[in-house]
N, C-alpha and C. Protein backbone atom coordinates (compact mmCIF):
# COMPACT_ATOMS: atom_id res chain seq x y z
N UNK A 1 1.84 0.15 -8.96
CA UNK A 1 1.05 -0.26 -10.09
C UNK A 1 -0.41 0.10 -9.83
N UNK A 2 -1.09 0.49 -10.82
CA UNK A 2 -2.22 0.80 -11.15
C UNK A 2 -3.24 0.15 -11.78
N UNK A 3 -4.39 -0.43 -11.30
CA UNK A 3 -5.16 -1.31 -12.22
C UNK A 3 -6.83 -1.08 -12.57
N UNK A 4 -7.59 -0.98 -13.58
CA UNK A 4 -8.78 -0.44 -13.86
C UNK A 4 -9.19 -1.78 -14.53
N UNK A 5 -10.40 -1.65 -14.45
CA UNK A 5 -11.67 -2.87 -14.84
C UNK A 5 -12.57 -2.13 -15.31
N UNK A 6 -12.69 -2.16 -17.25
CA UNK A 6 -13.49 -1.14 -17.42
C UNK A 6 -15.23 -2.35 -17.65
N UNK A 7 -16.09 -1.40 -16.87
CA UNK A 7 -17.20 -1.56 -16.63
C UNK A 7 -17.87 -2.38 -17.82
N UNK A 8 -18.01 -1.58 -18.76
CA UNK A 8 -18.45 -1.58 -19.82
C UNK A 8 -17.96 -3.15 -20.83
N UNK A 9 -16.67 -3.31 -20.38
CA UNK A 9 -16.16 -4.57 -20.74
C UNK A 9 -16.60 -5.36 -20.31
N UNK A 10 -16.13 -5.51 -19.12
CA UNK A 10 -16.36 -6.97 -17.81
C UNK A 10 -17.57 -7.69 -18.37
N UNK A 11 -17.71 -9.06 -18.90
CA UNK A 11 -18.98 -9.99 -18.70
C UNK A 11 -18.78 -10.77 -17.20
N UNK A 12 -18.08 -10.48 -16.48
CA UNK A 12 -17.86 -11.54 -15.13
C UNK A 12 -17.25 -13.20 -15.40
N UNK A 13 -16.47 -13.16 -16.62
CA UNK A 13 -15.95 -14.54 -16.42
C UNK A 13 -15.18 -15.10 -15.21
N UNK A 14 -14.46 -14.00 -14.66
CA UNK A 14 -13.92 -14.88 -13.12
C UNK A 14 -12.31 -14.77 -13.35
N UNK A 15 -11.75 -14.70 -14.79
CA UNK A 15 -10.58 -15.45 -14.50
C UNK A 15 -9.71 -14.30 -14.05
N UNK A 16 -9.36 -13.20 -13.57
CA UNK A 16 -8.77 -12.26 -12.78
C UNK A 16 -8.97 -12.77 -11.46
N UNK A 17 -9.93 -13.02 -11.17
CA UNK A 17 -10.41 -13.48 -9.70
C UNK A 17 -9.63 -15.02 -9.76
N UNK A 18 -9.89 -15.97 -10.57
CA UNK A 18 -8.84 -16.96 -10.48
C UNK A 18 -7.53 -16.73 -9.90
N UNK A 19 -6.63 -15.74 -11.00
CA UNK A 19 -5.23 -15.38 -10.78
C UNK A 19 -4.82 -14.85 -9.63
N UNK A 20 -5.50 -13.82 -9.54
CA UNK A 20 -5.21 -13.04 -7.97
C UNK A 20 -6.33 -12.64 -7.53
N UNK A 21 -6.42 -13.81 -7.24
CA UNK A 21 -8.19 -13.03 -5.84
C UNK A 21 -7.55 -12.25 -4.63
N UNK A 22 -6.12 -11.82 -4.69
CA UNK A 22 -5.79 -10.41 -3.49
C UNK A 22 -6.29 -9.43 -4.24
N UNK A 23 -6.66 -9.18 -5.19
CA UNK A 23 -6.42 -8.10 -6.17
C UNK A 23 -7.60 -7.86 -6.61
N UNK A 24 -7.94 -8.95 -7.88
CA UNK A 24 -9.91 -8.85 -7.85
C UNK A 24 -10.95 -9.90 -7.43
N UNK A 25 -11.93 -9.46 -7.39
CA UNK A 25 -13.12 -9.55 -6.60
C UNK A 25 -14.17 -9.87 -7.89
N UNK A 26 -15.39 -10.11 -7.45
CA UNK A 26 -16.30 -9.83 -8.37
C UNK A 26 -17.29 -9.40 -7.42
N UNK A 27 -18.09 -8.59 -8.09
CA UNK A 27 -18.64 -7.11 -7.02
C UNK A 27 -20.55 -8.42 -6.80
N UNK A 28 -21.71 -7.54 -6.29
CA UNK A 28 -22.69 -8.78 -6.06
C UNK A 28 -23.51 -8.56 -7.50
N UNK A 29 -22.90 -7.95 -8.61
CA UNK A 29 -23.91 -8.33 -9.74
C UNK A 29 -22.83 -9.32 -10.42
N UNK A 30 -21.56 -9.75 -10.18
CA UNK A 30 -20.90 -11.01 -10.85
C UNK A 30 -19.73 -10.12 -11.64
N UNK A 31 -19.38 -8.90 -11.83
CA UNK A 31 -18.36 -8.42 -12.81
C UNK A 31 -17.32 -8.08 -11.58
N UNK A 32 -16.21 -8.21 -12.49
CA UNK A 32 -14.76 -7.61 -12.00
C UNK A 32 -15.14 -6.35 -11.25
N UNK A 33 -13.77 -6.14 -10.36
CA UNK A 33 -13.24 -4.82 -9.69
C UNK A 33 -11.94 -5.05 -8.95
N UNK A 34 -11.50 -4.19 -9.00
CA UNK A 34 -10.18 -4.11 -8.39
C UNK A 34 -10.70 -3.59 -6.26
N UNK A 35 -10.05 -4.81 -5.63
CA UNK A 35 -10.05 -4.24 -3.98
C UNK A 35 -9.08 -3.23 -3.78
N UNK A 36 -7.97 -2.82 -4.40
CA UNK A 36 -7.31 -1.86 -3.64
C UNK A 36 -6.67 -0.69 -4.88
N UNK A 37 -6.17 0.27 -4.58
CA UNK A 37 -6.04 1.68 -5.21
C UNK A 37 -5.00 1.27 -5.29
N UNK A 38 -3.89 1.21 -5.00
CA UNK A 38 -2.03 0.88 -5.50
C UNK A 38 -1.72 -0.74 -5.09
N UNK A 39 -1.49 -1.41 -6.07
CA UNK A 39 -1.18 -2.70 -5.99
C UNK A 39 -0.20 -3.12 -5.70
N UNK A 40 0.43 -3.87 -4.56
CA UNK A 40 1.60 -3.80 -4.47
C UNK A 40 2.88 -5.10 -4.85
N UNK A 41 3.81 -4.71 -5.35
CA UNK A 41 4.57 -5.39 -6.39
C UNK A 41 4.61 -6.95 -5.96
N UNK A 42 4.59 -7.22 -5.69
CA UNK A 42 4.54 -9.08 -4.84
C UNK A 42 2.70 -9.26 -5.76
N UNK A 43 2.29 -8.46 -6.32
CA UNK A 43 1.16 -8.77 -7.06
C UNK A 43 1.02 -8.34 -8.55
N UNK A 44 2.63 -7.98 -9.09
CA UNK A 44 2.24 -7.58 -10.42
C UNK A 44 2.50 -8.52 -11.16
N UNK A 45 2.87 -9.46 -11.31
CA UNK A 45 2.75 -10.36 -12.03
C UNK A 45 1.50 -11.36 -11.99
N UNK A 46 0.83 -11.52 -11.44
CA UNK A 46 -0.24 -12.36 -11.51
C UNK A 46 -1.56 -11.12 -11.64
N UNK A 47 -1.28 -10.26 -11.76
CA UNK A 47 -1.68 -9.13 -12.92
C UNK A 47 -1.83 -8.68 -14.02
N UNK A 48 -0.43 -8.69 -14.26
CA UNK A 48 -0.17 -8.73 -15.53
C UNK A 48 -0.80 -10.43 -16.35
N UNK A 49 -0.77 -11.37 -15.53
CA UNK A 49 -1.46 -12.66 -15.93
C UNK A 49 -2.88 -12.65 -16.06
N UNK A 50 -3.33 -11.70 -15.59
CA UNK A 50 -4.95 -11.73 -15.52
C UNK A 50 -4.71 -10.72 -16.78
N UNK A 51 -4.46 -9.19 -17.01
CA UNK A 51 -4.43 -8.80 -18.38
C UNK A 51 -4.52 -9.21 -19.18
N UNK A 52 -3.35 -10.37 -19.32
CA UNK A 52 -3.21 -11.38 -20.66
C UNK A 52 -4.55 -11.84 -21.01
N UNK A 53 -5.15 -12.59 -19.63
CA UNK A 53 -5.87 -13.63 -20.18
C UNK A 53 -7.91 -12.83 -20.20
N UNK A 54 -7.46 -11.85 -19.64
CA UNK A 54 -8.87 -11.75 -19.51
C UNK A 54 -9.40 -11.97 -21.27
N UNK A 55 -10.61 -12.41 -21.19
CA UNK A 55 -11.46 -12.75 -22.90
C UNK A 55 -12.10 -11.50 -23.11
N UNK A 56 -12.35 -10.48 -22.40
CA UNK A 56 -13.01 -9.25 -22.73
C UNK A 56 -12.20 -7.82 -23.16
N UNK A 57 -10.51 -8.44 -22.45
CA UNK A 57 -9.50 -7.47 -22.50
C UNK A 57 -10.46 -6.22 -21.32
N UNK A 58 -10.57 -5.99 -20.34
CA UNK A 58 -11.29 -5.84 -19.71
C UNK A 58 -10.44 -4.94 -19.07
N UNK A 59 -9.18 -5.54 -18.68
CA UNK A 59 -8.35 -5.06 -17.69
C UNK A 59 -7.20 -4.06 -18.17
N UNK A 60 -6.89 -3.01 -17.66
CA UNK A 60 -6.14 -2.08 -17.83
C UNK A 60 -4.67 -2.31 -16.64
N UNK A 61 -3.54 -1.98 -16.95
CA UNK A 61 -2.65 -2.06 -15.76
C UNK A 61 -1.51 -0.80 -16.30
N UNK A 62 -0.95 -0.70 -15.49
CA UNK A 62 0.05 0.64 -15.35
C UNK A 62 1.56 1.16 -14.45
């Protein structure tokens, strides 16, 4: 699985970082990012949970 945080979206609400803080981060100006390049499956569902919920739709997955 594949996951993108588009820039331009992100206001830094957090809640990706809620769901799976293995996965995202918030970088030192406060917005989303993804820590790793291939996500591995024991993390796609609380992925796909952060997709759902992000409020900016922010998050891309694949």
């Amino acid at each position: 699985m594949k996951v993108f945080v588009d820039s331009d979206r992100c206001r830094g609400h957090g809640v990706c970082v809620g769901l799976c803080p293995q996965v995202f981060v918030l970088n030192d100006d406060g917005y989303a990012q993804v820590q790793m390049s291939d996500i591995p499956d024991e993390f796609s569902e609380a992925v796909e949970s952060a997709v759902q919920a992000c409020p900016e739709h922010a998050i891309e997955a694949s």
